[in-house]
Protein backbone atom coordinates (compact mmCIF):
# COMPACT_ATOMS: atom_id res chain seq x y z
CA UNK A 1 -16.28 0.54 -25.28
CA UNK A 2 -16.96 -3.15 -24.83
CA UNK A 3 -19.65 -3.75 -21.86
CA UNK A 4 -19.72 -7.36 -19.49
CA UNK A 5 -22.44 -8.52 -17.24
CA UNK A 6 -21.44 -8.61 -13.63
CA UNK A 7 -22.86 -9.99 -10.39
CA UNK A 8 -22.61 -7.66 -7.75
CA UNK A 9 -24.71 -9.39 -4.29
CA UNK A 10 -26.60 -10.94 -6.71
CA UNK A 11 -27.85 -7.75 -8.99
CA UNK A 12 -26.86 -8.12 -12.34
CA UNK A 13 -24.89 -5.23 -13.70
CA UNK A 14 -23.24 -3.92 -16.98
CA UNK A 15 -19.87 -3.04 -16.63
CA UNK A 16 -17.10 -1.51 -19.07
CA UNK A 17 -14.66 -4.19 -20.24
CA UNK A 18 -11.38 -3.16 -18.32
CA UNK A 19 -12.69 -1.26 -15.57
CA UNK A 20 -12.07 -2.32 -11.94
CA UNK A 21 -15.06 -4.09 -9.75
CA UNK A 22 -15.41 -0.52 -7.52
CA UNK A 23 -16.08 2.01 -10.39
CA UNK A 24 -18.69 -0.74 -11.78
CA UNK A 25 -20.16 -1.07 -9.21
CA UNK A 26 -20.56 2.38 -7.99
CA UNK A 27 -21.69 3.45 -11.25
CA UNK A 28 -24.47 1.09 -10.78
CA UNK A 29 -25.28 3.24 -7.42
CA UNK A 30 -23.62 -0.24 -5.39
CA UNK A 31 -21.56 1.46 -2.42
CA UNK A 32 -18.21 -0.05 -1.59
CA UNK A 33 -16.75 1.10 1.31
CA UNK A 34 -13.15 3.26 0.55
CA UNK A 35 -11.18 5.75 0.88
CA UNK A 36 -7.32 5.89 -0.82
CA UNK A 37 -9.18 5.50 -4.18
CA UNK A 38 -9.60 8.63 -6.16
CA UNK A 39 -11.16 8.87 -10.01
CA UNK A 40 -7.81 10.39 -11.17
CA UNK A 41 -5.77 7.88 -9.78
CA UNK A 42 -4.32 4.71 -10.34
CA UNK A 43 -5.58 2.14 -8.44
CA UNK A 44 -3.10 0.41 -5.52
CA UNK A 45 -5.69 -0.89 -3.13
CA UNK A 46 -3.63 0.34 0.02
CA UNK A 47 -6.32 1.34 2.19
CA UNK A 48 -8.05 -2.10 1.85
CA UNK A 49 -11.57 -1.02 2.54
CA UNK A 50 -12.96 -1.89 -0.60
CA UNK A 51 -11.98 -5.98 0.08
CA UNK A 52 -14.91 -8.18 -1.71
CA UNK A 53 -15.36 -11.50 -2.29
CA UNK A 54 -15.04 -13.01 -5.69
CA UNK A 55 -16.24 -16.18 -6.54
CA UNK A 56 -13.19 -18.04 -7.94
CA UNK A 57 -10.83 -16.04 -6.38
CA UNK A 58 -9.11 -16.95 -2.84
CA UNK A 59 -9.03 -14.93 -0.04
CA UNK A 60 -10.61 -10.76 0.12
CA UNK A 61 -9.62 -9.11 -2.94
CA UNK A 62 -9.10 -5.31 -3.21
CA UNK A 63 -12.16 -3.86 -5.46
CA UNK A 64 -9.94 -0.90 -6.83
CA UNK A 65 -7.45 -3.23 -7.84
CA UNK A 66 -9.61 -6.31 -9.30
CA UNK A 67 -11.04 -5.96 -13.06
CA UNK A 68 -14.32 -6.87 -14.42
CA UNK A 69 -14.76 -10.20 -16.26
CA UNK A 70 -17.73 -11.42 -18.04
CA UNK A 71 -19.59 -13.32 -15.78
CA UNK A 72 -17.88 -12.18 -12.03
CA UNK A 73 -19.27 -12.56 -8.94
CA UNK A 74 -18.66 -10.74 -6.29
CA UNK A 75 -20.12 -10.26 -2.75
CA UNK A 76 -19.68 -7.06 -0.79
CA UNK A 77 -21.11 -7.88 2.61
CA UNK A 78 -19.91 -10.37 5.12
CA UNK A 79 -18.62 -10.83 9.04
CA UNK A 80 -14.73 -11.58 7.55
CA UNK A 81 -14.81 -8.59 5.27
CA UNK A 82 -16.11 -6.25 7.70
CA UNK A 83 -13.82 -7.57 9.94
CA UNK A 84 -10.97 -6.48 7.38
CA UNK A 85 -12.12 -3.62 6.79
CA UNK A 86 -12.73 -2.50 10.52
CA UNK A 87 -9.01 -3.52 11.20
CA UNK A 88 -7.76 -1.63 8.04
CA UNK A 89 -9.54 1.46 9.28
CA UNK A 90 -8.18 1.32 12.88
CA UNK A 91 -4.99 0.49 12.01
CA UNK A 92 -5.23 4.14 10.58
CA UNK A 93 -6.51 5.55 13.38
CA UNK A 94 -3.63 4.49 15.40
CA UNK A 95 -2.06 7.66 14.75
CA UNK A 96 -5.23 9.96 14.54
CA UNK A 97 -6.27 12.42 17.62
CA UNK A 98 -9.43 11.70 19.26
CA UNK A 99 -10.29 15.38 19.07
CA UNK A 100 -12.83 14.39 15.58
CA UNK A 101 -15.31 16.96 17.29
CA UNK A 102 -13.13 19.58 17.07
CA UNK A 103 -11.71 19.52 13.64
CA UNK A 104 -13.16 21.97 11.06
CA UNK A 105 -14.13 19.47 8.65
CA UNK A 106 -16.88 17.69 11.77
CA UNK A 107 -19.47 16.26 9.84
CA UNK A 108 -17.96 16.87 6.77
CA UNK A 109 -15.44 14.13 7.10
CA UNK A 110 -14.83 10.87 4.86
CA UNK A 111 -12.58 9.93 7.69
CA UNK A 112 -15.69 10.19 10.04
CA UNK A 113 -17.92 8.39 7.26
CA UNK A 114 -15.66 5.21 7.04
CA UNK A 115 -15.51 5.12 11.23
CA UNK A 116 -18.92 4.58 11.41
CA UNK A 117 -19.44 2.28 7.78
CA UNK A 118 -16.78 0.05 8.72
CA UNK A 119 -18.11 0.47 12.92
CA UNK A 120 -14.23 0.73 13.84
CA UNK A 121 -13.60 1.81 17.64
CA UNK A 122 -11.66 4.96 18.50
CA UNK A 123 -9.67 3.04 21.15
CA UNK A 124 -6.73 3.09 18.86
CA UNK A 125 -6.92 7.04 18.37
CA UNK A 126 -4.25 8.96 21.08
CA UNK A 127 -5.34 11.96 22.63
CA UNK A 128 -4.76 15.00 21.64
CA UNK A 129 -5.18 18.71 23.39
CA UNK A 130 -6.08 21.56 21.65
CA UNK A 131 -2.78 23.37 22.60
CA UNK A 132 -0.56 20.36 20.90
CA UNK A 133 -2.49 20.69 18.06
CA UNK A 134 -0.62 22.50 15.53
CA UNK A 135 -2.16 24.05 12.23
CA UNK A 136 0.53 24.99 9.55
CA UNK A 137 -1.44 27.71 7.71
CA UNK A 138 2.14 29.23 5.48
CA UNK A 139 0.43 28.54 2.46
CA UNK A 140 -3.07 29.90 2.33
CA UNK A 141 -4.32 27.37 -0.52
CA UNK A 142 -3.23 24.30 1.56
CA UNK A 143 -3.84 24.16 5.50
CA UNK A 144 -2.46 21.15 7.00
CA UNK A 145 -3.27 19.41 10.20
CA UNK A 146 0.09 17.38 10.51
CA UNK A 147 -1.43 15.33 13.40
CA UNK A 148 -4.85 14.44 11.80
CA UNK A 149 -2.68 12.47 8.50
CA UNK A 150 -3.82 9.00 8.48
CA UNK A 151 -0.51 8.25 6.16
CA UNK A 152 -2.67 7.03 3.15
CA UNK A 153 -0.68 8.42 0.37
CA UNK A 154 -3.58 10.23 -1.37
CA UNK A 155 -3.10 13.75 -1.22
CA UNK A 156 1.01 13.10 -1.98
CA UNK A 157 -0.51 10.81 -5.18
CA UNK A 158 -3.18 13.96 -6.18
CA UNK A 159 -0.47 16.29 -5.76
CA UNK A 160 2.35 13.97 -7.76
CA UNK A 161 -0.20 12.88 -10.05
CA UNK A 162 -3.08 14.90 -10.72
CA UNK A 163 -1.66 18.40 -10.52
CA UNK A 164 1.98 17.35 -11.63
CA UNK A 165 3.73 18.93 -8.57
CA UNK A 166 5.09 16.56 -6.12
CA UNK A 167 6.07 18.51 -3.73
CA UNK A 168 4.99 16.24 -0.68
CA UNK A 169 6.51 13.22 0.31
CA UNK A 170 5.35 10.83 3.32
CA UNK A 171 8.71 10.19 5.97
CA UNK A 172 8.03 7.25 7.34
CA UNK A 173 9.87 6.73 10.89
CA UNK A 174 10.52 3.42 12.61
């Protein structure tokens, strides 16, 4: 496969010709900050946390979505995309619990990782108490925490997708 050179904060990096800006550049051990992206997946950019800047380009543009080109550059770091990206990840906590500590995957937790990457607050999370907590546990290969979804589409798109099921669907209620 064709390679391009690619300026990622300034470090020059070899890219695959066709492949988006947050595979380069993660390949090329430069973290981006995300979390609906998966390697099996097509790339939508819904979760926005992987917003850079590229030169030429106007506005924050999603790194999942955005393909290499010979010569990009793009910037990772800065007070407006952090600020994007610590409103994209509280706008998903809006419907989290607060209860993090208590949740079987403490510590453990990509949800907990991009809280304190992208320094969002937990004011937006509701309480929750452990007895309105509910754990469906019918199917033993797949335990859900209804109340801890953050309604990014991922595990519906793996399921759909990746494994060819589709047996999950996200109702969305006004």
């Amino acid at each position: 496969m064709a390679k391009v050179n690619i300026f990622v904060d300034g470090t020059q990096i070899e890219a695959e010709e066709g492949q988006n800006v947050l595979r380069a550049a993660l390949a090329a051990g430069i973290y981006i900050p995300h979390l609906c992206s998966h390697p099996d997946l097509e790339s939508r950019g819904g979760c926005k946390l992987c917003v850079v800047n590229v030169e030429g380009m106007e506005g924050a543009q999603t790194s999942c979505t955005t393909i290499v080109k010979e010569g990009m550059k793009i910037t990772t770091k800065g007070a407006r995309l952090e600020q994007i990206r610590r409103v994209a990840m509280e706008l998903m906590l809006a419907g989290h619990p607060h209860d993090c500590t208590s949740c079987k995957m403490y510590l453990k937790c990509e949800l907990q990782a991009m809280m304190q990457v992208t320094n969002a607050v937990a004011g937006r999370m509701r309480e929750v108490t452990k007895t309105t907590t509910r754990i469906n546990t019918n199917n033993p290969l797949n335990v859900r925490e209804m109340e801890r979804c953050i309604a990014c589409g991922r595990c519906i798109r793996v399921c759909k997708d990746v494994r060819g099921v589709g047996v999950y669907q996200l109702n969305k209620t006004n």
